[in-house]
Protein backbone atom coordinates (compact mmCIF):
# COMPACT_ATOMS: atom_id res chain seq x y z
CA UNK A 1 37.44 54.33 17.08
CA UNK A 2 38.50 51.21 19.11
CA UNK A 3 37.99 49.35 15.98
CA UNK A 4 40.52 50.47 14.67
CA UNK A 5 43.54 50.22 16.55
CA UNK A 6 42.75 47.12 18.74
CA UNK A 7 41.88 43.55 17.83
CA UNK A 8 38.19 42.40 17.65
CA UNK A 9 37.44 39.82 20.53
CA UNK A 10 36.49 37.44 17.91
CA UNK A 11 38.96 37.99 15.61
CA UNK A 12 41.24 34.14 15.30
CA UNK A 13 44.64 34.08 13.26
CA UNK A 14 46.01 31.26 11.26
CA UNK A 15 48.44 30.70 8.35
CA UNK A 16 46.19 32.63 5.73
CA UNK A 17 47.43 32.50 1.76
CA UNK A 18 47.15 36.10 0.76
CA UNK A 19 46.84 35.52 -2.97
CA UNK A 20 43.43 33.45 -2.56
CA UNK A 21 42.46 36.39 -0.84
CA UNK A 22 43.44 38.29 -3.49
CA UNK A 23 41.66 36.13 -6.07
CA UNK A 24 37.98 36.30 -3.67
CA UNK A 25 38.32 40.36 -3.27
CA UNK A 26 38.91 40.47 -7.55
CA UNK A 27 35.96 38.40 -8.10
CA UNK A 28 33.72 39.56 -5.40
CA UNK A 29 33.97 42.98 -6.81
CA UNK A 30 33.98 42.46 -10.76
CA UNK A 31 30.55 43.63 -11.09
CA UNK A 32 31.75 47.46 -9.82
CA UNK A 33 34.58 47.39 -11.51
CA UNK A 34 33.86 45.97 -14.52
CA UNK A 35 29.74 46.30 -15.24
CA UNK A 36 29.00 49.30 -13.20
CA UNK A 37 32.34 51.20 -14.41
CA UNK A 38 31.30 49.93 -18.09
CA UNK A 39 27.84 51.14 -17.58
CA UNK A 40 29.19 54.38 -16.57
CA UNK A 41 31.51 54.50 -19.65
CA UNK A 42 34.59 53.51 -18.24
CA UNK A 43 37.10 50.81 -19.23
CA UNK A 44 38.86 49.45 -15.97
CA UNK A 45 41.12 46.33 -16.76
CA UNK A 46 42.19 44.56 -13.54
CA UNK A 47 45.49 42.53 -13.18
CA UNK A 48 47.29 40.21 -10.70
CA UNK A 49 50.53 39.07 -10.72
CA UNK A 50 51.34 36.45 -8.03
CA UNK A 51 54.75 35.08 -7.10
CA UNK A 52 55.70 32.44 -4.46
CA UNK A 53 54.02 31.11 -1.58
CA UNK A 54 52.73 34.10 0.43
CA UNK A 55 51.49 32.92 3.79
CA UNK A 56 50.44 35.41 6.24
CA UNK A 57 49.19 35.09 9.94
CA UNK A 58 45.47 36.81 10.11
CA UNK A 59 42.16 36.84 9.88
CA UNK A 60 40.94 35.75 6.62
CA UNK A 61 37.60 38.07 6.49
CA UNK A 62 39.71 41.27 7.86
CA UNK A 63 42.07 40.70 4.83
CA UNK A 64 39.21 40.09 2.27
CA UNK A 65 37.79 43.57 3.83
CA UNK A 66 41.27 45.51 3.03
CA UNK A 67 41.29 44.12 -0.57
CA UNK A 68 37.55 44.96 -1.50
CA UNK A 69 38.34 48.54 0.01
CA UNK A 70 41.16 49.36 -1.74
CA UNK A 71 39.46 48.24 -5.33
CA UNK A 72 36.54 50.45 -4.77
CA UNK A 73 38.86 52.96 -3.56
CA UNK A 74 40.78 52.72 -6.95
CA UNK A 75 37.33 52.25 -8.94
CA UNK A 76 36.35 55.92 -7.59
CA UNK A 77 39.58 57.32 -8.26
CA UNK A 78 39.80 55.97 -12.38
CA UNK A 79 37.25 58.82 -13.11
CA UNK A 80 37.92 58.38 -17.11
CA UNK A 81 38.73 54.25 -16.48
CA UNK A 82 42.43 52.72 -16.45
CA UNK A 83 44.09 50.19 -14.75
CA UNK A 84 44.69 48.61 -11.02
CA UNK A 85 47.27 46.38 -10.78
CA UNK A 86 47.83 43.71 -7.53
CA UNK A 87 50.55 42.03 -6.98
CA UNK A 88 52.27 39.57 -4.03
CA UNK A 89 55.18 38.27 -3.98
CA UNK A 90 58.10 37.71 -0.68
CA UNK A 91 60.55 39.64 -0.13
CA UNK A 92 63.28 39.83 2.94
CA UNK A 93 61.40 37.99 4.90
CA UNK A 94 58.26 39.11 4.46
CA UNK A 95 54.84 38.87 2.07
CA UNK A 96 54.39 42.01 0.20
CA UNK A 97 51.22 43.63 -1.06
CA UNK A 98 51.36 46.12 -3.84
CA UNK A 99 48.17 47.62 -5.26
CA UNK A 100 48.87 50.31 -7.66
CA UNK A 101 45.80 52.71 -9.53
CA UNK A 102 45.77 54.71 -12.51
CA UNK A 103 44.02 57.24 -11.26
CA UNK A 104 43.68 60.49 -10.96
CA UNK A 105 46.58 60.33 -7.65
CA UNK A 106 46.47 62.71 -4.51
CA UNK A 107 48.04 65.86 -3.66
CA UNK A 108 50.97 65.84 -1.17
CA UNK A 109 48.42 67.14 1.67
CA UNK A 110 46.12 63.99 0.80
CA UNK A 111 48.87 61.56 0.64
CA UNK A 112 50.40 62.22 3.89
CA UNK A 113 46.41 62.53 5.89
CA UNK A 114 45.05 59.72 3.60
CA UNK A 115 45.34 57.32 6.48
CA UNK A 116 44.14 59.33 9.58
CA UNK A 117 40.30 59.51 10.61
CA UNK A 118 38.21 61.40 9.42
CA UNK A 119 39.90 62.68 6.71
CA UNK A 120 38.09 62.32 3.53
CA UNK A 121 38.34 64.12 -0.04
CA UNK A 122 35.01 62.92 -1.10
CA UNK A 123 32.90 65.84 1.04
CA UNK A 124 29.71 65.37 2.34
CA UNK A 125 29.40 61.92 0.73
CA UNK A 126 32.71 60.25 2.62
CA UNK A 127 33.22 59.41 5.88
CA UNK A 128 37.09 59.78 6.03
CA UNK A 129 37.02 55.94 7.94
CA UNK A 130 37.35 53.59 4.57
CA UNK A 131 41.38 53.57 4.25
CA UNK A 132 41.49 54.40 8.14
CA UNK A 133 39.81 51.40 9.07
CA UNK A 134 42.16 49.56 6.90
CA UNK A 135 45.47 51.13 8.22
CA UNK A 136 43.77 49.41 11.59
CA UNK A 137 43.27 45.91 10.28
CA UNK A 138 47.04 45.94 8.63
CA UNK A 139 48.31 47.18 12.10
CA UNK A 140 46.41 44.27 13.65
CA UNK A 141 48.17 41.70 11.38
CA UNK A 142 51.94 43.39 12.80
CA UNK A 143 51.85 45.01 9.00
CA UNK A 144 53.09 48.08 7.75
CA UNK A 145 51.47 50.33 5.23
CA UNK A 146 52.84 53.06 2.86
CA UNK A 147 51.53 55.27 -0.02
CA UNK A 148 52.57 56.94 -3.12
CA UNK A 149 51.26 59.08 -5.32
CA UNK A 150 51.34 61.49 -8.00
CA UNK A 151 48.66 63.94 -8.96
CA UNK A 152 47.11 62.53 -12.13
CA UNK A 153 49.54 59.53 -12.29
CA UNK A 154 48.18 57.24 -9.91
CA UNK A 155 48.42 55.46 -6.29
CA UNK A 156 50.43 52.69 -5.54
CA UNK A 157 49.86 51.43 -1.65
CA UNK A 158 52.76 49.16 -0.50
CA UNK A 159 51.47 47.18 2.77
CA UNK A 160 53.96 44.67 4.55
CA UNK A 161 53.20 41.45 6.37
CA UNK A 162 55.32 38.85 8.35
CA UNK A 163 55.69 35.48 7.02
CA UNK A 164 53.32 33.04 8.56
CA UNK A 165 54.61 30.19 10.59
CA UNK A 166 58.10 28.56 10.52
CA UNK A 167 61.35 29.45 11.52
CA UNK A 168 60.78 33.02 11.07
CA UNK A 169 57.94 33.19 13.18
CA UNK A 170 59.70 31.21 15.72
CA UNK A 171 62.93 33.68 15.75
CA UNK A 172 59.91 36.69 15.89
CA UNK A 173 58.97 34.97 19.08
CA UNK A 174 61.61 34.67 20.53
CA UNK A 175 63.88 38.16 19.66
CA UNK A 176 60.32 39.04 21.76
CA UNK A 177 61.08 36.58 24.39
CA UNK A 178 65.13 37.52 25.22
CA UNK A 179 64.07 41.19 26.09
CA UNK A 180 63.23 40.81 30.07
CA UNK A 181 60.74 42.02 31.19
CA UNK A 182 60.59 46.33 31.94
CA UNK A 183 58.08 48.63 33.96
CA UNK A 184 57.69 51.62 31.12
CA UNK A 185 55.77 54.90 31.49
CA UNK A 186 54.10 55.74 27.75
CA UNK A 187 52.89 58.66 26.73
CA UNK A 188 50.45 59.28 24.20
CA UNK A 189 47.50 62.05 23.97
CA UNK A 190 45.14 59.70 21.44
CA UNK A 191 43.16 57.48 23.48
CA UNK A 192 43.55 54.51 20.77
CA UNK A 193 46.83 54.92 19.97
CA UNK A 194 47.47 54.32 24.24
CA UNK A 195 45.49 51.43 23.98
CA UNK A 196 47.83 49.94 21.49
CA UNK A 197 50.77 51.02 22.87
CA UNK A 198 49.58 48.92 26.21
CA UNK A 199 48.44 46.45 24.81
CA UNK A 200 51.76 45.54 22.34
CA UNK A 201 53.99 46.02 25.27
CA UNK A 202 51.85 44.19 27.66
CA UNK A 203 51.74 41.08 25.39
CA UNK A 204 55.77 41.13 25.76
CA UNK A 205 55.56 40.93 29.68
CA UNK A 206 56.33 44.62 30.44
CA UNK A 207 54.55 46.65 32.74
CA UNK A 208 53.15 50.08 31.61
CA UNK A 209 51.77 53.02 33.24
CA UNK A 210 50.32 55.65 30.70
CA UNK A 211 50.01 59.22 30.62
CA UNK A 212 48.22 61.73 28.51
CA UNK A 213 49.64 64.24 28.34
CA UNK A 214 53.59 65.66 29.18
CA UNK A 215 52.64 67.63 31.96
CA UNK A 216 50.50 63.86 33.62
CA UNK A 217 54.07 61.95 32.46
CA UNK A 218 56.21 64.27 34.39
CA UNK A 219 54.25 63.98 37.64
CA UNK A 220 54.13 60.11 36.97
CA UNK A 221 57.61 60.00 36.08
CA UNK A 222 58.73 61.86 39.57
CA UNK A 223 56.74 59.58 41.88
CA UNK A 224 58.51 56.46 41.05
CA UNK A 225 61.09 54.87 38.50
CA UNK A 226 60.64 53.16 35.05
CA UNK A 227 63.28 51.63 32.97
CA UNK A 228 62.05 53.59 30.00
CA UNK A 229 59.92 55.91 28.99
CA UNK A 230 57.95 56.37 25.23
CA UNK A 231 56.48 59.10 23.96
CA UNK A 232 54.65 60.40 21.12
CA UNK A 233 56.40 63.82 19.67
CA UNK A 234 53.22 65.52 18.52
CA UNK A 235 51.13 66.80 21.36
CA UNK A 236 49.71 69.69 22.71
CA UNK A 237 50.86 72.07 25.50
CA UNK A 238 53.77 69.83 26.01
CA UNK A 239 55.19 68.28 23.05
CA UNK A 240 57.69 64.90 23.23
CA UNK A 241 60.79 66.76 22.53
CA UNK A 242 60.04 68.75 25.83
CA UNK A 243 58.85 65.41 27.71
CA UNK A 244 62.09 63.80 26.87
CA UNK A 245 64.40 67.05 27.89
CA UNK A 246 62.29 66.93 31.14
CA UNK A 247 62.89 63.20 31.58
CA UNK A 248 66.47 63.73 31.28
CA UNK A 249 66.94 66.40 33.52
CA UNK A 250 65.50 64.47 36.27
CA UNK A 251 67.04 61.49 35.08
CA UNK A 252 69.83 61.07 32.31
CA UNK A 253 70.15 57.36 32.31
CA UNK A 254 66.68 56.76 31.08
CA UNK A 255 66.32 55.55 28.12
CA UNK A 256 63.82 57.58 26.32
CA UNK A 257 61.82 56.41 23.15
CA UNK A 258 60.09 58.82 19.98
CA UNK A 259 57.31 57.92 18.09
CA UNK A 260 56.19 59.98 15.32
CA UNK A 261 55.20 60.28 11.97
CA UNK A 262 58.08 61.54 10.71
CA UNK A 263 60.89 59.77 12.32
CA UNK A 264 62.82 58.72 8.81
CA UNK A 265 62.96 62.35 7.73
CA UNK A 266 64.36 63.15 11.10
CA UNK A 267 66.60 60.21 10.95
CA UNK A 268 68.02 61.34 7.39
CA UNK A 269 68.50 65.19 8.22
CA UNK A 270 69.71 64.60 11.40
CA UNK A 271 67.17 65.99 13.46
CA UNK A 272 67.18 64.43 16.27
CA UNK A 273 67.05 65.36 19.72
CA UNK A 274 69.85 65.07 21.97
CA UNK A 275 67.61 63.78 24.95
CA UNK A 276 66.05 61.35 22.74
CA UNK A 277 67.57 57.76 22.33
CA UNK A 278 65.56 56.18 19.86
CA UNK A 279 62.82 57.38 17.11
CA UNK A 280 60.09 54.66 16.14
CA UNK A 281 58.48 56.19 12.68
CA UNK A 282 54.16 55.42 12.73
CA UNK A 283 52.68 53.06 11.99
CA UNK A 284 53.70 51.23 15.27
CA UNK A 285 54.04 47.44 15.29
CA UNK A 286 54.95 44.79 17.89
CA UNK A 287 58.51 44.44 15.81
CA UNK A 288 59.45 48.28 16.04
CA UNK A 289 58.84 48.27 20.03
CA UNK A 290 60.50 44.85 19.90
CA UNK A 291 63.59 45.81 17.70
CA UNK A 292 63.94 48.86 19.61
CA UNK A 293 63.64 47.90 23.04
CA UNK A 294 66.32 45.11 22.22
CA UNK A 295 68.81 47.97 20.70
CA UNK A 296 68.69 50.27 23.98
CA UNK A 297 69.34 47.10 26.31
């Protein structure tokens, strides 16, 4: 599970250009999507569409491994053949990825669990890790992923990178650098997602003592102060909303942090708490924390 949330120890970034990437993964994998689906009876046209320079910081191979997954994703799903389409191209800022199926498209249930381990709509012969593997690489590379779909009309998967080098890496660095430095108690119940969470913050300078659960957070949180505290809304026995009512009771001027899932539907029918400051919406990246942290203070 580690592999997918936290970097590999080998793993070395540079200034990667994501449309030779793009280019490798296409011709790596014509022979499934082209002679196998052909064999099979299937037409399956492919087609990129490339503008601008778009640099990204990563890992070359990781990349490579996203592309190839997503095409024999999209292979599987053309069941009567079609088209996959791949563009790149920058836009505010950033390098955007858009790989879009014909297929046969997922059900609302499948959309929103498409990501998570484990969950698979292939039965006995999937794993459920394939596009959770991948939401791990693009979290690795401070990108963000999103999905849409419609049943029998297809799957388009937006993912969104950071520039590579330059003066927007530079201003990245340093919008990091001007927050000082905070001791913060986070609470998660997923052993990986904790693991990130430490490691993001502890890359900025901050110290972090984590928690498991609400009921371990409150007894953390009473035996000493924290500038902060984050917590995940979806847990069991004690859920965030309750963690951050607790928090407040015993302490009103902490800032307290969200992180779910869901935090733009909250944010647009105004559900949230009154004892929460700020919502961070999954996937979490070192610019949310960053962004968000800087807001509060």
């Amino acid at each position: 599970m580690r592999k997918f949330y936290r970097p590999r120890e080998e793993t070395a970034f540079k200034s990667v250009d994501l449309t030779k990437i793009v280019e490798e993964a296409v011709s790596v994998t014509e022979p499934h999507w082209k002679q196998q689906a052909q064999a099979s009876g299937r037409e399956i046209e492919l087609k990129t569409q490339f503008e601008g320079v778009c640099n990204v910081s990563g890992n070359d191979a990781e990349l490579h491994e996203v592309l190839v997954n997503l095409i024999f994703n999209a292979v599987d799903a053309m069941t009567e053949g079609g088209t996959v389409t791949i563009k790149t191209f920058v836009e505010d800022g950033n390098v955007i990825l858009e790989f879009s199926d014909t297929g046969v498209g997922m059900s609302e249930e499948a959309k929103e669990k498409c990501l998570d381990p484990f969950y698979t709509t292939k039965g006995v012969e999937g794993s459920g890790l394939g596009l959770a593997t991948l939401r791990g690489t693009i979290e690795r590379h401070l990108g963000e992923i999103n999905v849409t779909s419609v049943e029998g009309q297809g799957t388009t998967f937006r993912i969104t990178f950071p520039v590579a080098g330059g003066e927007l890496e530079e201003q990245g660095s340093r919008a990091g650098n001007d927050i000082h430095a905070m001791k913060i108690l986070a609470v998660e119940d997923e052993a990986s997602q904790r693991e990130l969470l430490q490691d993001l913050l502890n890359s900025d300078g901050h110290t972090v003592d984590l928690a498991s659960d609400g009921w371990e957070a409150l007894q953390i949180f009473s035996a000493d102060e924290y500038d902060v505290v984050i917590t995940d809304r979806a847990m069991p026995e004690m859920n965030g909303d309750k963690v951050a009512e607790r928090v407040k009771e015993r302490s009103s001027q902490t800032p307290v942090i969200m992180i779910t899932g869901f935090g733009d539907m909250m944010d647009a029918s105004g559900e949230n708490s009154e004892f929460v400051d700020k919502v961070i919406s999954k996937p979490l990246t070192r610019e949310k924390l960053r962004a968000t942290l800087a807001a509060i203070f």
